[in-house]
PDB file of N, CA and C in Angstrom:
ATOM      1  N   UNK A   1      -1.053 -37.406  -2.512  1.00  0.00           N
ATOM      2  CA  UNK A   1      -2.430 -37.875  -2.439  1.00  0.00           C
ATOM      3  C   UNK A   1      -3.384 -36.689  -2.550  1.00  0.00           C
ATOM      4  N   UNK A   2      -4.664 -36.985  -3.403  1.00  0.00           N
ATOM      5  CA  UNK A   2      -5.419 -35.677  -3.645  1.00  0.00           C
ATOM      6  C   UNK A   2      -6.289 -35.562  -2.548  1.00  0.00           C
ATOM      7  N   UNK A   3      -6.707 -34.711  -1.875  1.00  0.00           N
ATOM      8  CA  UNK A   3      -7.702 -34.341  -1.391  1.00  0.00           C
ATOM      9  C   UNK A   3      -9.255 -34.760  -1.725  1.00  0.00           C
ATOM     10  N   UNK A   4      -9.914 -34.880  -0.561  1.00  0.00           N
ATOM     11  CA  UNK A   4     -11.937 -34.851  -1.566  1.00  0.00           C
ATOM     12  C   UNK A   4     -12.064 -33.580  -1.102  1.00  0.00           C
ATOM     13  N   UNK A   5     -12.839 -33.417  -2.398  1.00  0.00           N
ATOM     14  CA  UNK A   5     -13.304 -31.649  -2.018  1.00  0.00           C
ATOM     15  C   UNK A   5     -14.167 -32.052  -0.632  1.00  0.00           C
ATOM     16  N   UNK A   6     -14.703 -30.413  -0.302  1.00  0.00           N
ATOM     17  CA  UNK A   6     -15.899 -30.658   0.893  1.00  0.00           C
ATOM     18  C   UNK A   6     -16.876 -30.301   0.300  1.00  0.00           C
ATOM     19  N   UNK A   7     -18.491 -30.714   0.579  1.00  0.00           N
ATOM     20  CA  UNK A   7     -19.219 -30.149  -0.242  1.00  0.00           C
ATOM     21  C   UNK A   7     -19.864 -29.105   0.670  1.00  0.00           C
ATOM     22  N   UNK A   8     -20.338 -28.076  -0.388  1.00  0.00           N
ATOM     23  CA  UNK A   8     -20.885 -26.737   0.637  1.00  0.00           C
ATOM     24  C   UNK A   8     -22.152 -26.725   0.755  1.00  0.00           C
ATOM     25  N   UNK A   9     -22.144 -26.998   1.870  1.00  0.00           N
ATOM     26  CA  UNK A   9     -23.250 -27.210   2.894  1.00  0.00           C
ATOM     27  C   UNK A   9     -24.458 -26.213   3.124  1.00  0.00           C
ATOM     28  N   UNK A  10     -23.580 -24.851   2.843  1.00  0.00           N
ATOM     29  CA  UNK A  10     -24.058 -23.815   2.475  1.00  0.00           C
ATOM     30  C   UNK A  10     -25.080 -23.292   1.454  1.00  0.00           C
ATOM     31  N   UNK A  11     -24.304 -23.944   0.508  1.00  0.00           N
ATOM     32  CA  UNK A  11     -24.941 -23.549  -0.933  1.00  0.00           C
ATOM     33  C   UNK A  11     -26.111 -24.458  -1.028  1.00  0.00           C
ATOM     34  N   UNK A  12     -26.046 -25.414  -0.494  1.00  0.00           N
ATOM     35  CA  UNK A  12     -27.111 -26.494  -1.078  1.00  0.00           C
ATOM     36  C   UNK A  12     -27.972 -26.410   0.297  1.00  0.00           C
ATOM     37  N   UNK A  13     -28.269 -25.857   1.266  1.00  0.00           N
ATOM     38  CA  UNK A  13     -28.830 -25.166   2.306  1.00  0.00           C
ATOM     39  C   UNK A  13     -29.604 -24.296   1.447  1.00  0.00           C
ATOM     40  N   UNK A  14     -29.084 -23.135   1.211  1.00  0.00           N
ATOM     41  CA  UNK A  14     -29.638 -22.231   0.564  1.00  0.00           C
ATOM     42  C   UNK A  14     -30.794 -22.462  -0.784  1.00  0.00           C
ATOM     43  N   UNK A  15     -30.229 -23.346  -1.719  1.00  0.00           N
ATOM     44  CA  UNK A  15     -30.770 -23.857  -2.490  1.00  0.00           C
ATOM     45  C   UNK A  15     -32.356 -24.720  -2.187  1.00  0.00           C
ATOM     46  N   UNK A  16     -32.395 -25.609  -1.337  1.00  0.00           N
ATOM     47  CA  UNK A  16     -33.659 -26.307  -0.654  1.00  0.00           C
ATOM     48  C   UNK A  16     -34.200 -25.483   0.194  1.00  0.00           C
ATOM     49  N   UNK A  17     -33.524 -24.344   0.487  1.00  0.00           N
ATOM     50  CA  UNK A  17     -34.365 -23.272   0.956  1.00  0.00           C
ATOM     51  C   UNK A  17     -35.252 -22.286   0.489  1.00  0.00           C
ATOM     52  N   UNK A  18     -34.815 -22.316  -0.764  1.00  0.00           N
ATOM     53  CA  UNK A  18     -35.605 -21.478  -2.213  1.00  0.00           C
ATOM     54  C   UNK A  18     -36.444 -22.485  -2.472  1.00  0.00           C
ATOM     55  N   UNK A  19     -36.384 -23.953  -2.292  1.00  0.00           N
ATOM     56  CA  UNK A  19     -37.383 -24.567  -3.306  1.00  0.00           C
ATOM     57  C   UNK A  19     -36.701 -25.112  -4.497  1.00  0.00           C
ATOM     58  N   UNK A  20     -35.423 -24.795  -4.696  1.00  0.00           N
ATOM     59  CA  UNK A  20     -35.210 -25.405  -6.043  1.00  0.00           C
ATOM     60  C   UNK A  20     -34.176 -26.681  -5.728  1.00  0.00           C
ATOM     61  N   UNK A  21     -34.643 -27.417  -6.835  1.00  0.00           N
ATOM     62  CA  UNK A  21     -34.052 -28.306  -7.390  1.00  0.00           C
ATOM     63  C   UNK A  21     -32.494 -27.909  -8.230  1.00  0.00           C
ATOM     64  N   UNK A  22     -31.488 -29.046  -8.060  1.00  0.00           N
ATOM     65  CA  UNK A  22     -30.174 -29.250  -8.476  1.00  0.00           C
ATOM     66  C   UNK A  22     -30.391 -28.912 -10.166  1.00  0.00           C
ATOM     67  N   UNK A  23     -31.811 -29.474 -10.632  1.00  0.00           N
ATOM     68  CA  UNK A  23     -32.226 -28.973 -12.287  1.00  0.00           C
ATOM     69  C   UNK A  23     -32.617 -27.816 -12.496  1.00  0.00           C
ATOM     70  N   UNK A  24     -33.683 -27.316 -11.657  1.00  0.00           N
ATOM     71  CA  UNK A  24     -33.765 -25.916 -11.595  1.00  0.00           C
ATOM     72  C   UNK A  24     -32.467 -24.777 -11.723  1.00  0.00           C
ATOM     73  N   UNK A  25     -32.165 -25.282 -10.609  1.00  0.00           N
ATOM     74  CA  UNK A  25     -30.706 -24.126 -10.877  1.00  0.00           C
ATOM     75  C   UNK A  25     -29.347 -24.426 -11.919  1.00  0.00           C
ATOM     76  N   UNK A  26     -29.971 -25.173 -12.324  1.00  0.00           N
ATOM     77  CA  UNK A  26     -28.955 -25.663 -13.846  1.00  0.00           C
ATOM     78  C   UNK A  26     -29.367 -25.319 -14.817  1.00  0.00           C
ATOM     79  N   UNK A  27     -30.521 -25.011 -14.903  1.00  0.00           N
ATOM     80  CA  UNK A  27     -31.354 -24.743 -15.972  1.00  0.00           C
ATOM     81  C   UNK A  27     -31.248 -22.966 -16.080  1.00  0.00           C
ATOM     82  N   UNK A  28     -31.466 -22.203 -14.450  1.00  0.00           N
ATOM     83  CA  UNK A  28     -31.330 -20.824 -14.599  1.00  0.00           C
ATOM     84  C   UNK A  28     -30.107 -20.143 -14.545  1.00  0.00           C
ATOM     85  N   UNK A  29     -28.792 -21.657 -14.216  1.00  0.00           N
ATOM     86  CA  UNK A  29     -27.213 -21.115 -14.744  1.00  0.00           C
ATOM     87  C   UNK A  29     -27.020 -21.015 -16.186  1.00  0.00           C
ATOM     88  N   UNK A  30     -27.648 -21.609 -16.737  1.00  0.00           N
ATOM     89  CA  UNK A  30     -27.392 -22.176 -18.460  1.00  0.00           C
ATOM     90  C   UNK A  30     -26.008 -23.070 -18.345  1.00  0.00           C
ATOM     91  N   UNK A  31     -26.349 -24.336 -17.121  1.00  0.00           N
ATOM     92  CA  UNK A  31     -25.102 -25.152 -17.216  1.00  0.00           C
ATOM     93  C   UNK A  31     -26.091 -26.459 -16.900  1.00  0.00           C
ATOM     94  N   UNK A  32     -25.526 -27.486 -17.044  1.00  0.00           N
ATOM     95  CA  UNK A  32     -25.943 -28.795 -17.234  1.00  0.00           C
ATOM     96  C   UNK A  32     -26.130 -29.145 -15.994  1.00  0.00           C
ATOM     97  N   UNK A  33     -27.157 -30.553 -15.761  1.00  0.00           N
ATOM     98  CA  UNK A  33     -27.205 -30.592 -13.619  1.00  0.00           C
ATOM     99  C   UNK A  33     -26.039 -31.131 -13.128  1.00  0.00           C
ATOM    100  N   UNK A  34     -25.309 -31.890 -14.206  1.00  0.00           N
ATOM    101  CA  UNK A  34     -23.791 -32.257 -13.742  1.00  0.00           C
ATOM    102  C   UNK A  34     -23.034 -31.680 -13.154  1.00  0.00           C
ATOM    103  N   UNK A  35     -22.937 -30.059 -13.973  1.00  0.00           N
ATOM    104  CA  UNK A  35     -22.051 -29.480 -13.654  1.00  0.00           C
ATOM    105  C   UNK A  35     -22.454 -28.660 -12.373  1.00  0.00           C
ATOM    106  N   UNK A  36     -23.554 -28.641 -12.040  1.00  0.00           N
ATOM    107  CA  UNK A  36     -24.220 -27.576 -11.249  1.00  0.00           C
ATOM    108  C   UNK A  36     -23.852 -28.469  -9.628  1.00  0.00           C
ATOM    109  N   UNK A  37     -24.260 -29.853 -10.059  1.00  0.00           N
ATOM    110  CA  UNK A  37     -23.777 -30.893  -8.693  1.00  0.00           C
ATOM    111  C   UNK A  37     -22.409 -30.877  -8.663  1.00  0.00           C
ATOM    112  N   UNK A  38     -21.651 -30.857  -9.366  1.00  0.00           N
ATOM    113  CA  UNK A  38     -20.106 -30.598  -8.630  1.00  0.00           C
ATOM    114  C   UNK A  38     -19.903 -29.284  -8.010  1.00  0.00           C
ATOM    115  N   UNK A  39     -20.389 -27.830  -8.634  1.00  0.00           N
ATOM    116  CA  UNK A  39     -20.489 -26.746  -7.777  1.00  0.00           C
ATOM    117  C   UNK A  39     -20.622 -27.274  -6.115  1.00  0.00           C
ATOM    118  N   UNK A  40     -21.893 -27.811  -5.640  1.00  0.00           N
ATOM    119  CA  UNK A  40     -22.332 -28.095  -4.836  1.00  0.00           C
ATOM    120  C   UNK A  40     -21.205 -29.178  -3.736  1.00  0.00           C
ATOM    121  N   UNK A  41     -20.973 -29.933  -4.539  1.00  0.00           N
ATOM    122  CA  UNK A  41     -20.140 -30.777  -4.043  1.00  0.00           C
ATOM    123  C   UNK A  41     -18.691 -30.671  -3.785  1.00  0.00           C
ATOM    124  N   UNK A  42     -18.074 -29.382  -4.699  1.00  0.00           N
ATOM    125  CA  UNK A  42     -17.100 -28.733  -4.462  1.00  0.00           C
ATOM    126  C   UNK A  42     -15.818 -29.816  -5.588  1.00  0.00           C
ATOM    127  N   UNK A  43     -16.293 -30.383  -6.432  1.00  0.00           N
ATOM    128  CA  UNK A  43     -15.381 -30.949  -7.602  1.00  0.00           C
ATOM    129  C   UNK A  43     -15.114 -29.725  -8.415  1.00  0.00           C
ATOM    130  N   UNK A  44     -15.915 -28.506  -8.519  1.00  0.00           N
ATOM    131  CA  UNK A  44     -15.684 -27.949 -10.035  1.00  0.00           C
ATOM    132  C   UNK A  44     -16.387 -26.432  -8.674  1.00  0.00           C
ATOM    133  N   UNK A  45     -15.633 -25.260  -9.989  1.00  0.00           N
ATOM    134  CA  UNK A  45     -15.607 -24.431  -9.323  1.00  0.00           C
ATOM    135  C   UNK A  45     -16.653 -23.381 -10.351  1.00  0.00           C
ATOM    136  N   UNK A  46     -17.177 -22.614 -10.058  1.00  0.00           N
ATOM    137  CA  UNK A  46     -18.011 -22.274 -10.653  1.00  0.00           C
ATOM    138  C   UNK A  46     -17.465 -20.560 -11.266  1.00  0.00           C
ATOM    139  N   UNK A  47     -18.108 -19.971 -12.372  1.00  0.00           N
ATOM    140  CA  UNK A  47     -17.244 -19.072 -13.120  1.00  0.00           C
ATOM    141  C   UNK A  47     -17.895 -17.581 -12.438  1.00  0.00           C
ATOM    142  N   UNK A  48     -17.142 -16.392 -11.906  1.00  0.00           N
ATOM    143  CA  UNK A  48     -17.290 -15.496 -11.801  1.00  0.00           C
ATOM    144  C   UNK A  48     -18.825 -15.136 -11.978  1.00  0.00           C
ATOM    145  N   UNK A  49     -19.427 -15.309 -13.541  1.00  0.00           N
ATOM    146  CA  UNK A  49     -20.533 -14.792 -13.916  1.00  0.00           C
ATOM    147  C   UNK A  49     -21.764 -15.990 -13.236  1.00  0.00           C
ATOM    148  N   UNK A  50     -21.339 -17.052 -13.231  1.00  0.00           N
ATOM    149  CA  UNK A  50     -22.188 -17.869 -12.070  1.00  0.00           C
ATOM    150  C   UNK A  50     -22.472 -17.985 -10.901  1.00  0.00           C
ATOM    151  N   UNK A  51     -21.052 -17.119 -10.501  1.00  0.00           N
ATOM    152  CA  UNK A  51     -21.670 -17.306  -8.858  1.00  0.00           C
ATOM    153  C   UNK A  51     -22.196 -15.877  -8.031  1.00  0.00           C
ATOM    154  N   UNK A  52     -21.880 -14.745  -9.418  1.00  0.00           N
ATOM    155  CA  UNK A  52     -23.021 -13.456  -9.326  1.00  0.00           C
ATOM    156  C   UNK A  52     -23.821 -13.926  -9.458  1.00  0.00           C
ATOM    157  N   UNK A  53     -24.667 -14.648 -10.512  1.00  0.00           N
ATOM    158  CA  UNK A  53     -26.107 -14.955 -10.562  1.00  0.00           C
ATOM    159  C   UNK A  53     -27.029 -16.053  -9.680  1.00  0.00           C
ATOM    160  N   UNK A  54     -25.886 -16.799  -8.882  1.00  0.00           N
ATOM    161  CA  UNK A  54     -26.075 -17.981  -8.031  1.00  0.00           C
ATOM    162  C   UNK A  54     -26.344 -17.087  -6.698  1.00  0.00           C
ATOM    163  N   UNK A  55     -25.968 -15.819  -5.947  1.00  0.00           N
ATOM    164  CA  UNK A  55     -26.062 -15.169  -5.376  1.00  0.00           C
ATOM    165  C   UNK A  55     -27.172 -14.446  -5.464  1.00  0.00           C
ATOM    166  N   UNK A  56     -28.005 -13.968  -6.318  1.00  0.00           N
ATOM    167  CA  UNK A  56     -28.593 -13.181  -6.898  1.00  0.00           C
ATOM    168  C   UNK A  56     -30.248 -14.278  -6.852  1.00  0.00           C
ATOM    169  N   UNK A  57     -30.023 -15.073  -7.382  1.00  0.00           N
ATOM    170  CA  UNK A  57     -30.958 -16.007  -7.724  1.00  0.00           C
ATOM    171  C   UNK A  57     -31.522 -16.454  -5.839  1.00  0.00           C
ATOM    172  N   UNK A  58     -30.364 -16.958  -5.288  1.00  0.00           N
ATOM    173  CA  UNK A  58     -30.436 -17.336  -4.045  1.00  0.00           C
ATOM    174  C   UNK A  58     -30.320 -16.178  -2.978  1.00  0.00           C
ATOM    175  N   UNK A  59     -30.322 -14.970  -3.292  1.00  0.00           N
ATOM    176  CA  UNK A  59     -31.198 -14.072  -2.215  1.00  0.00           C
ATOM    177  C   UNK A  59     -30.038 -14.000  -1.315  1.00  0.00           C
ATOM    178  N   UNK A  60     -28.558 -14.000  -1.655  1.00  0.00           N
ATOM    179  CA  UNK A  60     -27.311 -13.837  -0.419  1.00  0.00           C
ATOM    180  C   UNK A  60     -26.543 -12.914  -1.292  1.00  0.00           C
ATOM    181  N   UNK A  61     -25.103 -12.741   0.025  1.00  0.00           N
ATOM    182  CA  UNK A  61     -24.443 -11.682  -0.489  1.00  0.00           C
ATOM    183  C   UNK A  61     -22.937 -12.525  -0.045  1.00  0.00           C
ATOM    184  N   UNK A  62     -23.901 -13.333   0.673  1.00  0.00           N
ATOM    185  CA  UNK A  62     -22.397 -14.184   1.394  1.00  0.00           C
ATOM    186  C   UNK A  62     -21.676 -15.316   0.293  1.00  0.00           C
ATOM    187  N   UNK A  63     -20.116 -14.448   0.252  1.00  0.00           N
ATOM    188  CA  UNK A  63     -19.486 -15.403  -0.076  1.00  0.00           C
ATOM    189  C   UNK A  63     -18.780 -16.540   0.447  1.00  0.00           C
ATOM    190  N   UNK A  64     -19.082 -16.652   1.845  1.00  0.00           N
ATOM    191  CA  UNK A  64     -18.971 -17.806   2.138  1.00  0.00           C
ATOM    192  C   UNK A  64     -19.682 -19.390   1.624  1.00  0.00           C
ATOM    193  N   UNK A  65     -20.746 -19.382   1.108  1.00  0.00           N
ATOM    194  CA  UNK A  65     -21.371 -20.666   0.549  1.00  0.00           C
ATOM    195  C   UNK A  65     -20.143 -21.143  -0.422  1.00  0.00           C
ATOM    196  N   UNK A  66     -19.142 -20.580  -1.132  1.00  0.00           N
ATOM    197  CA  UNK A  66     -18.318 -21.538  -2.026  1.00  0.00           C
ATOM    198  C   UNK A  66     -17.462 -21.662  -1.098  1.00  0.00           C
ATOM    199  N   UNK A  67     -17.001 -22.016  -0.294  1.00  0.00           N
ATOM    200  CA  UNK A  67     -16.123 -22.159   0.453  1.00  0.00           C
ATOM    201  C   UNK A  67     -15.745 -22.839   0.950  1.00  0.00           C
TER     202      UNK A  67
END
């Protein structure tokens, strides 16, 4: 039986804490809001060069938010 991901609570904390929107930050990943809501939700994992700039964008160092 598969697991449900967990969604990070973290990341999307952080995110409504900047002010942005699930489109916003899809728009400044250069990824679609689909894909940007499974990040969040923890379906899909996000690529090395995204989650430097997801860090970067969102003002942390902590890699705990994918987690």
């Amino acid at each position: 039986m598969l697991t449900k991901p967990k969604p990070r609570s973290k990341l999307i904390e952080l995110r409504k804490g900047k002010g942005f929107t699930q489109q916003q930050m899809a728009k400044l990943l250069h990824v679609n809001r689909a894909t940007y809501a499974n990040y969040e939700t923890g379906y899909r994992n996000p690529s090395l060069t995204n989650v430097i700039e997801m860090k970067k964008i969102l003002g942390t160092t902590d890699d705990t938010i994918f987690l």
